[in-house]
PDB file of N, CA and C in Angstrom:
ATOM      1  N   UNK A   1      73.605  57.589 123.402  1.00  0.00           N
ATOM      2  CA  UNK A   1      73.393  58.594 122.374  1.00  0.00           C
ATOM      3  C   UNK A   1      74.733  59.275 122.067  1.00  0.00           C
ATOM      4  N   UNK A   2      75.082  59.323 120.771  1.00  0.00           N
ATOM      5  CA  UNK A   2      76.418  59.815 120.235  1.00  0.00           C
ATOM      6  C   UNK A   2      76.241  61.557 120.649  1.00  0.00           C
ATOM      7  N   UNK A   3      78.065  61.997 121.003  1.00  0.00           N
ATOM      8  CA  UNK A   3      77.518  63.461 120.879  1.00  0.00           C
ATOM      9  C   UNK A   3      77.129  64.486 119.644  1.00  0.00           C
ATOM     10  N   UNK A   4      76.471  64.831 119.823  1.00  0.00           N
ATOM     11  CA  UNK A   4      76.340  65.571 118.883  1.00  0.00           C
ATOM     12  C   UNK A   4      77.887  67.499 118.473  1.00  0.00           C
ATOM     13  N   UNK A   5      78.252  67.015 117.709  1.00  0.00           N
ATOM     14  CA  UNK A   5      79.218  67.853 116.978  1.00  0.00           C
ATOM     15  C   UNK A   5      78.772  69.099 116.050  1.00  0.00           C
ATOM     16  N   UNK A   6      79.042  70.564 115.649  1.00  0.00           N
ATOM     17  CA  UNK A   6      78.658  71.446 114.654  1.00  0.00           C
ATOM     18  C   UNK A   6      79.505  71.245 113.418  1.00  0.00           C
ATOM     19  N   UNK A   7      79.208  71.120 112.485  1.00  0.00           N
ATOM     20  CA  UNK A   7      79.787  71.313 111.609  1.00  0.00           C
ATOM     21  C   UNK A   7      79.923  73.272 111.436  1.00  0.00           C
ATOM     22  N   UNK A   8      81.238  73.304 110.755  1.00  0.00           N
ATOM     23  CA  UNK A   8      81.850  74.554 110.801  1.00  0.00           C
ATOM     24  C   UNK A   8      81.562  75.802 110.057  1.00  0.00           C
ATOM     25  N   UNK A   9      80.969  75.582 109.244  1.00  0.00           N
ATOM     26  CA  UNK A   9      79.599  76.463 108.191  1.00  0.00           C
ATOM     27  C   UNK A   9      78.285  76.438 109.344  1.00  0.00           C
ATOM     28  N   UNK A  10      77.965  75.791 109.866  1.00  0.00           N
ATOM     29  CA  UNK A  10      76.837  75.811 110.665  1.00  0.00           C
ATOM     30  C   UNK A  10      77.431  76.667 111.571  1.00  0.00           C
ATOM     31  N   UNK A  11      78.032  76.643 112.327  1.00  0.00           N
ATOM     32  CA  UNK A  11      78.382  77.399 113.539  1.00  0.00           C
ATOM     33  C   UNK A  11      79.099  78.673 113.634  1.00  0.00           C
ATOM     34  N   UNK A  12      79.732  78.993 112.342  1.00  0.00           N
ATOM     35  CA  UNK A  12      79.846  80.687 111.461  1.00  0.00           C
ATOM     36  C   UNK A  12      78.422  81.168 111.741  1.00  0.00           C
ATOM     37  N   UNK A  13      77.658  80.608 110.935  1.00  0.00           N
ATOM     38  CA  UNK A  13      76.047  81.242 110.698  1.00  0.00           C
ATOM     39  C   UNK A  13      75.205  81.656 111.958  1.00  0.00           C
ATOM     40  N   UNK A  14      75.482  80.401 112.528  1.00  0.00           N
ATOM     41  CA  UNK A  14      74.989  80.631 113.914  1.00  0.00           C
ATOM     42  C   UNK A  14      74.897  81.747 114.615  1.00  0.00           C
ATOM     43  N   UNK A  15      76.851  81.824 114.998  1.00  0.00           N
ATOM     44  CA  UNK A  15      77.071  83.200 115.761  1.00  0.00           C
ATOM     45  C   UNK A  15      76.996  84.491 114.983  1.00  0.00           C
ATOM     46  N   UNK A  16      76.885  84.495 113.675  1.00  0.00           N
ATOM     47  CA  UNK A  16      76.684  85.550 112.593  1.00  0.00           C
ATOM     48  C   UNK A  16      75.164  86.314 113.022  1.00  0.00           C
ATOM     49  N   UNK A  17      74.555  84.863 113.012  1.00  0.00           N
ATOM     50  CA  UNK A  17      73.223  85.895 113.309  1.00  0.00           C
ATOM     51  C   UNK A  17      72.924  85.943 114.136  1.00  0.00           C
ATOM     52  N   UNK A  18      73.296  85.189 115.501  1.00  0.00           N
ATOM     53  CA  UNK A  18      73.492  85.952 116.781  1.00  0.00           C
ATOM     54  C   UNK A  18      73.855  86.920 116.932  1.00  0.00           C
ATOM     55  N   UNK A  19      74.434  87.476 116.657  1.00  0.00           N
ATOM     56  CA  UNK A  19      75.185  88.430 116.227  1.00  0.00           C
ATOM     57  C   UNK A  19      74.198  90.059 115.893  1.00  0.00           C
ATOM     58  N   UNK A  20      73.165  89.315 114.917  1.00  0.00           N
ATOM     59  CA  UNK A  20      72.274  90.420 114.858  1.00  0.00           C
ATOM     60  C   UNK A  20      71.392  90.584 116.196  1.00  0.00           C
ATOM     61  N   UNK A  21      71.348  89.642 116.871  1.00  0.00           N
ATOM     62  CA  UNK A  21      69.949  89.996 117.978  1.00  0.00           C
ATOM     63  C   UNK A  21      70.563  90.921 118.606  1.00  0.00           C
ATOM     64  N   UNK A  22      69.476  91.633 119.484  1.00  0.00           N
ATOM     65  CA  UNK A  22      70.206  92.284 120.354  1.00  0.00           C
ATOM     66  C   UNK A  22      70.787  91.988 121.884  1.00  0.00           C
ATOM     67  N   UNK A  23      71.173  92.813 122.214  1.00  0.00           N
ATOM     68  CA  UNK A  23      72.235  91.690 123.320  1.00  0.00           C
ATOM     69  C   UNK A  23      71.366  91.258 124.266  1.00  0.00           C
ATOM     70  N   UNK A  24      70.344  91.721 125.058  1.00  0.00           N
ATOM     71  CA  UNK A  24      69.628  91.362 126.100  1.00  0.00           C
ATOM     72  C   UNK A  24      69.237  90.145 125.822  1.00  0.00           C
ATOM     73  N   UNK A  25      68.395  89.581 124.625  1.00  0.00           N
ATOM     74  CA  UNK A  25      67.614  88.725 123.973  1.00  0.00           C
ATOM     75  C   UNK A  25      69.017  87.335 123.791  1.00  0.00           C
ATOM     76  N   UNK A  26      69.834  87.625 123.739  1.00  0.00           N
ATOM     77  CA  UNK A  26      71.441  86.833 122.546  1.00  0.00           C
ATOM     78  C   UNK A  26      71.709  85.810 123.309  1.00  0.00           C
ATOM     79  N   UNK A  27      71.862  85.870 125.061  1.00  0.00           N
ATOM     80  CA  UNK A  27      71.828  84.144 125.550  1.00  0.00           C
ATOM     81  C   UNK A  27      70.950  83.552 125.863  1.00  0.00           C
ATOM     82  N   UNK A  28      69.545  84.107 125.847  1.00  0.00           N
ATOM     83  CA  UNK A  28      68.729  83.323 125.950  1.00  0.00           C
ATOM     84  C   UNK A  28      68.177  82.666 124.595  1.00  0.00           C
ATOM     85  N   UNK A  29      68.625  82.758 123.575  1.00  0.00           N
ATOM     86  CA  UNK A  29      68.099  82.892 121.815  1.00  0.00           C
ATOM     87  C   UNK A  29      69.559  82.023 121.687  1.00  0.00           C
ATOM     88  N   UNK A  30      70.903  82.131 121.919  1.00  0.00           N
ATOM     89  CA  UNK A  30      71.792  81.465 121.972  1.00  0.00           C
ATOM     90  C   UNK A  30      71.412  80.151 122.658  1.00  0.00           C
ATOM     91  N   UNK A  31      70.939  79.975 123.655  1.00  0.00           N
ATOM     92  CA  UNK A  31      70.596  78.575 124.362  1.00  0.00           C
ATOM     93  C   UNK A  31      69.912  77.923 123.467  1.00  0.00           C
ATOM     94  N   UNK A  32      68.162  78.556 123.653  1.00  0.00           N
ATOM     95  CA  UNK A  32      67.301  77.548 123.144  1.00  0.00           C
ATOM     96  C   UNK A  32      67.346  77.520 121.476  1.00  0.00           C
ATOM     97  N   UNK A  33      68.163  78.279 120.617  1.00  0.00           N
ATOM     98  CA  UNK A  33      68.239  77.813 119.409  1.00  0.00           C
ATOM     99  C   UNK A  33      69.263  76.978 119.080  1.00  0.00           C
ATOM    100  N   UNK A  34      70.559  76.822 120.262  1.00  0.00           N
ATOM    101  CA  UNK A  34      71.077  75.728 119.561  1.00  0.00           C
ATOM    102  C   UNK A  34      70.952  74.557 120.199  1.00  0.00           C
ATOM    103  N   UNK A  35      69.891  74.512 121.286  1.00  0.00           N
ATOM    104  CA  UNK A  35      69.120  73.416 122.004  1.00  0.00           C
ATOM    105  C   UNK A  35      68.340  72.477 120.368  1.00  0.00           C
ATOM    106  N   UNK A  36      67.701  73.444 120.089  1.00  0.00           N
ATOM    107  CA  UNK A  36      66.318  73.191 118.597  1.00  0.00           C
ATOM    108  C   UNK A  36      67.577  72.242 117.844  1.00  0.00           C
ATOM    109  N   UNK A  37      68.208  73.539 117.227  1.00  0.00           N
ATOM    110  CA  UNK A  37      69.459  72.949 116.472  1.00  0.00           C
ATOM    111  C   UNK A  37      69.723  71.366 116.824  1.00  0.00           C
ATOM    112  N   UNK A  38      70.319  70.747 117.777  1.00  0.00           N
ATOM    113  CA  UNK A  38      71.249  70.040 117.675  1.00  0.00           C
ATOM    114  C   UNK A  38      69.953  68.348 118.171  1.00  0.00           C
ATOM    115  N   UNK A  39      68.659  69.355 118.701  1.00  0.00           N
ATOM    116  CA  UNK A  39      67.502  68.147 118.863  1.00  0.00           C
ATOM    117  C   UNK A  39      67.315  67.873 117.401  1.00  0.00           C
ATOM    118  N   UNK A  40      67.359  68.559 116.416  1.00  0.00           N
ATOM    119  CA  UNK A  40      66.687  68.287 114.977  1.00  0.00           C
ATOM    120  C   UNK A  40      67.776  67.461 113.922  1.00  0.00           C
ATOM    121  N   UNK A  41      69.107  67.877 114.717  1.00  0.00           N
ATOM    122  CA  UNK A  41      69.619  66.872 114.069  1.00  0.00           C
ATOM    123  C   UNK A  41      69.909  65.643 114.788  1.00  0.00           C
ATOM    124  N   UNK A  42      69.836  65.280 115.691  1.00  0.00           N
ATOM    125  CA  UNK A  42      69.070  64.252 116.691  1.00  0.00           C
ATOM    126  C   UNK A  42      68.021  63.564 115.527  1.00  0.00           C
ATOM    127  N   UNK A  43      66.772  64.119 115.626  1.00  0.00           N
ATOM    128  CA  UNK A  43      65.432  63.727 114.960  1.00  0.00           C
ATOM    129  C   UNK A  43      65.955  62.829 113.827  1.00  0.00           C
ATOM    130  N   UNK A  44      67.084  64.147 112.956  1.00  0.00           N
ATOM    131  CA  UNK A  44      67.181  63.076 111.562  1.00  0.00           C
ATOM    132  C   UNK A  44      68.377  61.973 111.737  1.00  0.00           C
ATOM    133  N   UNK A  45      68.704  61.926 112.897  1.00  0.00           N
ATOM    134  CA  UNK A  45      69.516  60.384 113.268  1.00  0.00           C
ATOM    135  C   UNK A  45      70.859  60.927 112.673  1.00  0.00           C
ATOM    136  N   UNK A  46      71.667  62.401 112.946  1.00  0.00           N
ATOM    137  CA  UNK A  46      72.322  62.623 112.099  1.00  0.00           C
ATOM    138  C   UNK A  46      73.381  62.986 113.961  1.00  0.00           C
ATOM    139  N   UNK A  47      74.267  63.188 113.396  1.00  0.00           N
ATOM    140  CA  UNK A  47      75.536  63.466 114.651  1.00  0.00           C
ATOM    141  C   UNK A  47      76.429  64.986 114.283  1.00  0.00           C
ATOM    142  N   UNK A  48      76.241  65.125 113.466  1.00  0.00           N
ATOM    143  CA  UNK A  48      76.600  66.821 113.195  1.00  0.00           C
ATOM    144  C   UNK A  48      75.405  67.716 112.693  1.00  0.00           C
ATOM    145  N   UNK A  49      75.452  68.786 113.543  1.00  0.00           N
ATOM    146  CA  UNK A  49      74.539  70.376 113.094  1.00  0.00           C
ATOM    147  C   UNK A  49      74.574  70.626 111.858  1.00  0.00           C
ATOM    148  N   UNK A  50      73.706  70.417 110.646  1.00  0.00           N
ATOM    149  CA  UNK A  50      73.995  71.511 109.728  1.00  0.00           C
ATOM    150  C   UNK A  50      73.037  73.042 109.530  1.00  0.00           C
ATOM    151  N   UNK A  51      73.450  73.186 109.014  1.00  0.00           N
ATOM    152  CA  UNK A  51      73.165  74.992 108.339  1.00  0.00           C
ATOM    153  C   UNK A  51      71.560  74.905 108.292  1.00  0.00           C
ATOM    154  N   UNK A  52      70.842  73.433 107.736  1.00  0.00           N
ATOM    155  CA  UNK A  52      69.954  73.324 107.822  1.00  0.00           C
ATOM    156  C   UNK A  52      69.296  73.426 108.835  1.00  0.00           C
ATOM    157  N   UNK A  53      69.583  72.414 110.015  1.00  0.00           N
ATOM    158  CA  UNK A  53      69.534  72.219 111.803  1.00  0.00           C
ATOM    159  C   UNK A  53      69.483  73.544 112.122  1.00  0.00           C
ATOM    160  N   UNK A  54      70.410  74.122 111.877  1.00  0.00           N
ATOM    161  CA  UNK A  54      70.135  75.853 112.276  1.00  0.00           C
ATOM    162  C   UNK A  54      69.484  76.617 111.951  1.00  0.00           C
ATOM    163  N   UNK A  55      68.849  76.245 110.565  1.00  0.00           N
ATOM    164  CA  UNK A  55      68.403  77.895 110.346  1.00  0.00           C
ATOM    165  C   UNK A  55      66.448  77.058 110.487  1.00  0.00           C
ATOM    166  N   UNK A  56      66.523  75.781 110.340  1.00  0.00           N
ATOM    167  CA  UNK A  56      65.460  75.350 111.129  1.00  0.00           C
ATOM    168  C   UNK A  56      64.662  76.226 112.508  1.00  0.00           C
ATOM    169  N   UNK A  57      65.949  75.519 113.331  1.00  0.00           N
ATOM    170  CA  UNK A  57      66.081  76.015 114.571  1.00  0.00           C
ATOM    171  C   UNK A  57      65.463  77.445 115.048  1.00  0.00           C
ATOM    172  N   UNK A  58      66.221  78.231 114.024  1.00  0.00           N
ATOM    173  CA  UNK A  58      65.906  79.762 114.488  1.00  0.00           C
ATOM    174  C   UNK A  58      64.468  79.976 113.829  1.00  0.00           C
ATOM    175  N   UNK A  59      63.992  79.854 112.617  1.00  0.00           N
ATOM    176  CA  UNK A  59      62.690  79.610 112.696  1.00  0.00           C
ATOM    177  C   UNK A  59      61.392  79.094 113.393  1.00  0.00           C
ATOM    178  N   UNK A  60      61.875  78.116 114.135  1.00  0.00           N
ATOM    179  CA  UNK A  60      61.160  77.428 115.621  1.00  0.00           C
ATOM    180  C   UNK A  60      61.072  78.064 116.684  1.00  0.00           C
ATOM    181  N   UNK A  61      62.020  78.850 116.724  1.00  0.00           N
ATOM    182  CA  UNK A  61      62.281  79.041 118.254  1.00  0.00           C
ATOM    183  C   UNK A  61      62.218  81.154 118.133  1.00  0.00           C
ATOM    184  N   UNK A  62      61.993  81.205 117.118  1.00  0.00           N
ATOM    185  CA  UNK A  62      62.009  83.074 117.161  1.00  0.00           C
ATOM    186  C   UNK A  62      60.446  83.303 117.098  1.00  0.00           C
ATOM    187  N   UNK A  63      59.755  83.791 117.564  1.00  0.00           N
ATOM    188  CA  UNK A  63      58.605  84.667 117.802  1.00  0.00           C
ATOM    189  C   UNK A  63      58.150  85.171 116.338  1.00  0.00           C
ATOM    190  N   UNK A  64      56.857  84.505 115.901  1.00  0.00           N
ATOM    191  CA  UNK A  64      56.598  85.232 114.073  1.00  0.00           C
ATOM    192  C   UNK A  64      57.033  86.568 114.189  1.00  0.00           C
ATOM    193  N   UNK A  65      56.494  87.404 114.675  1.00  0.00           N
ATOM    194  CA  UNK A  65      56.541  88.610 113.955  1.00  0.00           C
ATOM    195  C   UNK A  65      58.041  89.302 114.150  1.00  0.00           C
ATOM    196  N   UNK A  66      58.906  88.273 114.233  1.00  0.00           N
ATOM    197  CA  UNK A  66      60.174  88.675 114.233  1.00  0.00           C
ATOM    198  C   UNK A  66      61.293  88.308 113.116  1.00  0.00           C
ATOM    199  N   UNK A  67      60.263  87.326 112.157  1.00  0.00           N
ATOM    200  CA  UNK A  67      60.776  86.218 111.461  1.00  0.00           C
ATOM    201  C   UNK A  67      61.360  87.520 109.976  1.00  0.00           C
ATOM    202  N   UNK A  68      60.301  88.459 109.822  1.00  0.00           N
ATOM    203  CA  UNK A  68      60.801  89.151 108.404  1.00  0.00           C
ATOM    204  C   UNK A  68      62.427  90.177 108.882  1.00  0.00           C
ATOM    205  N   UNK A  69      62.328  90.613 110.090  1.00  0.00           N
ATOM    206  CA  UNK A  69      64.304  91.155 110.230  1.00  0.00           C
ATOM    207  C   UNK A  69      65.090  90.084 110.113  1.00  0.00           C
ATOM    208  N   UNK A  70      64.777  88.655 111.074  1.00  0.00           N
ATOM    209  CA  UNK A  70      65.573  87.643 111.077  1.00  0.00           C
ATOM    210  C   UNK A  70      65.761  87.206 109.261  1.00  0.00           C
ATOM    211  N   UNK A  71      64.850  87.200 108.081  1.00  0.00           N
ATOM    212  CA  UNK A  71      65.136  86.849 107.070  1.00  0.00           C
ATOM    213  C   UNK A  71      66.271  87.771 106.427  1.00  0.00           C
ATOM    214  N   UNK A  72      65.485  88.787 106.594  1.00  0.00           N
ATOM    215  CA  UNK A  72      66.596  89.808 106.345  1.00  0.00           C
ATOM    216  C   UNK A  72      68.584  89.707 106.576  1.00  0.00           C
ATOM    217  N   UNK A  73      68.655  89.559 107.685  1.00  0.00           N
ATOM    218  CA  UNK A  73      69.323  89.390 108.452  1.00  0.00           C
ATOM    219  C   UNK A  73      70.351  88.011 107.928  1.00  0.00           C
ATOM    220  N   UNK A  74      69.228  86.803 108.004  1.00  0.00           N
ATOM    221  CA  UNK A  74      69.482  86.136 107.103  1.00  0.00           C
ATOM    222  C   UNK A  74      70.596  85.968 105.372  1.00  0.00           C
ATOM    223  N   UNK A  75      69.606  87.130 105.068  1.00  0.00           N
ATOM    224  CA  UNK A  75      70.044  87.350 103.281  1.00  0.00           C
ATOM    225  C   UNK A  75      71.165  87.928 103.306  1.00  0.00           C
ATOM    226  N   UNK A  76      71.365  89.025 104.302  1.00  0.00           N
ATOM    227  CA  UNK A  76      72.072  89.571 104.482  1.00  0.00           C
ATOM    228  C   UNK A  76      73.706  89.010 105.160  1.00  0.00           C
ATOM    229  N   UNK A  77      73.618  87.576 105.421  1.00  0.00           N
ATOM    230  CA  UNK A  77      74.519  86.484 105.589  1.00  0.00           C
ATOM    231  C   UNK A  77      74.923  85.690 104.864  1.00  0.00           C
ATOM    232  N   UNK A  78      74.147  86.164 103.572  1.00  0.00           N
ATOM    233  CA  UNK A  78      74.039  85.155 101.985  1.00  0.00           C
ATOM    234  C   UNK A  78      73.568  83.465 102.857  1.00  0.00           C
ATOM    235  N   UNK A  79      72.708  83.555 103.184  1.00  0.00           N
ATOM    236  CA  UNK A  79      72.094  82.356 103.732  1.00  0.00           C
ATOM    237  C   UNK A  79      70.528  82.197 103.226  1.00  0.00           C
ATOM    238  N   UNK A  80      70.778  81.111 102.498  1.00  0.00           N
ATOM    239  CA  UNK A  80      69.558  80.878 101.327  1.00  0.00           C
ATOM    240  C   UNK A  80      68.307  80.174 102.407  1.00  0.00           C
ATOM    241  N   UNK A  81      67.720  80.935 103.086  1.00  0.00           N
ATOM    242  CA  UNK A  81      66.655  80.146 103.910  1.00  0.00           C
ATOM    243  C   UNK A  81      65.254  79.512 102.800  1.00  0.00           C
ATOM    244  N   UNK A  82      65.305  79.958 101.787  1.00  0.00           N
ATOM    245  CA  UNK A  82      63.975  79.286 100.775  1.00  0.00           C
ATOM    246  C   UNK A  82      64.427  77.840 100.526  1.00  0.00           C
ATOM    247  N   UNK A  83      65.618  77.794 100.408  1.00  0.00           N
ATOM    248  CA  UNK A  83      66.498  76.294  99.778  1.00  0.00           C
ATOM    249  C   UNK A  83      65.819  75.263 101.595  1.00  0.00           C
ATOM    250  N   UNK A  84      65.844  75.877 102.058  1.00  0.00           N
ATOM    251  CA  UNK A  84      65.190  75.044 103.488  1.00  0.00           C
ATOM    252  C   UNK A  84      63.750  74.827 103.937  1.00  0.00           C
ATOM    253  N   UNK A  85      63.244  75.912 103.064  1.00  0.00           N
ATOM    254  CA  UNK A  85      61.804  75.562 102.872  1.00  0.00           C
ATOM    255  C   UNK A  85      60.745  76.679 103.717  1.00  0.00           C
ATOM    256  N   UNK A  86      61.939  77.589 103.753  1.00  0.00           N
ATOM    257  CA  UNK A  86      60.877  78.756 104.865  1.00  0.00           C
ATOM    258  C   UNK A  86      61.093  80.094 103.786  1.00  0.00           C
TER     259      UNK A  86
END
């Protein structure tokens, strides 16, 4: 299995909105979202993270009723999460 690599727009965003969690929550939300991340681009047979892979990711792996700050949060990164389908 090839390694898997971030592309460099993906991995701004990433720690951007890491960035918003709060710190207690940030390595454990740091692990398993870029665990999600880098399995999904796995899935699509792809070898680099994108923006997509990520913001996937954090949708999977964040708790619903946490999802409307994270959008926020989101927008607030100019990160178009509708263009991804959430």
């Amino acid at each position: 299995m090839a390694d898997i690599v971030w592309d460099i727009t993906a991995r701004e965003k990433f720690e951007a909105i890491l960035s918003k969690i709060p710190v207690v929550l940030r390595s454990i939300a740091a692990q398993k979202v870029s665990q999600k991340a880098e399995a999904n681009a796995r899935i699509e047979d792809h070898t680099q993270v994108s923006l997509k892979n990520v913001v996937d990711a954090f949708f999977m792996e964040t708790p619903f009723g946490f999802h409307g700050p994270m959008k926020m949060d989101m927008e607030a990164l100019g990160i178009d999460y509708e263009k991804f389908g959430h």
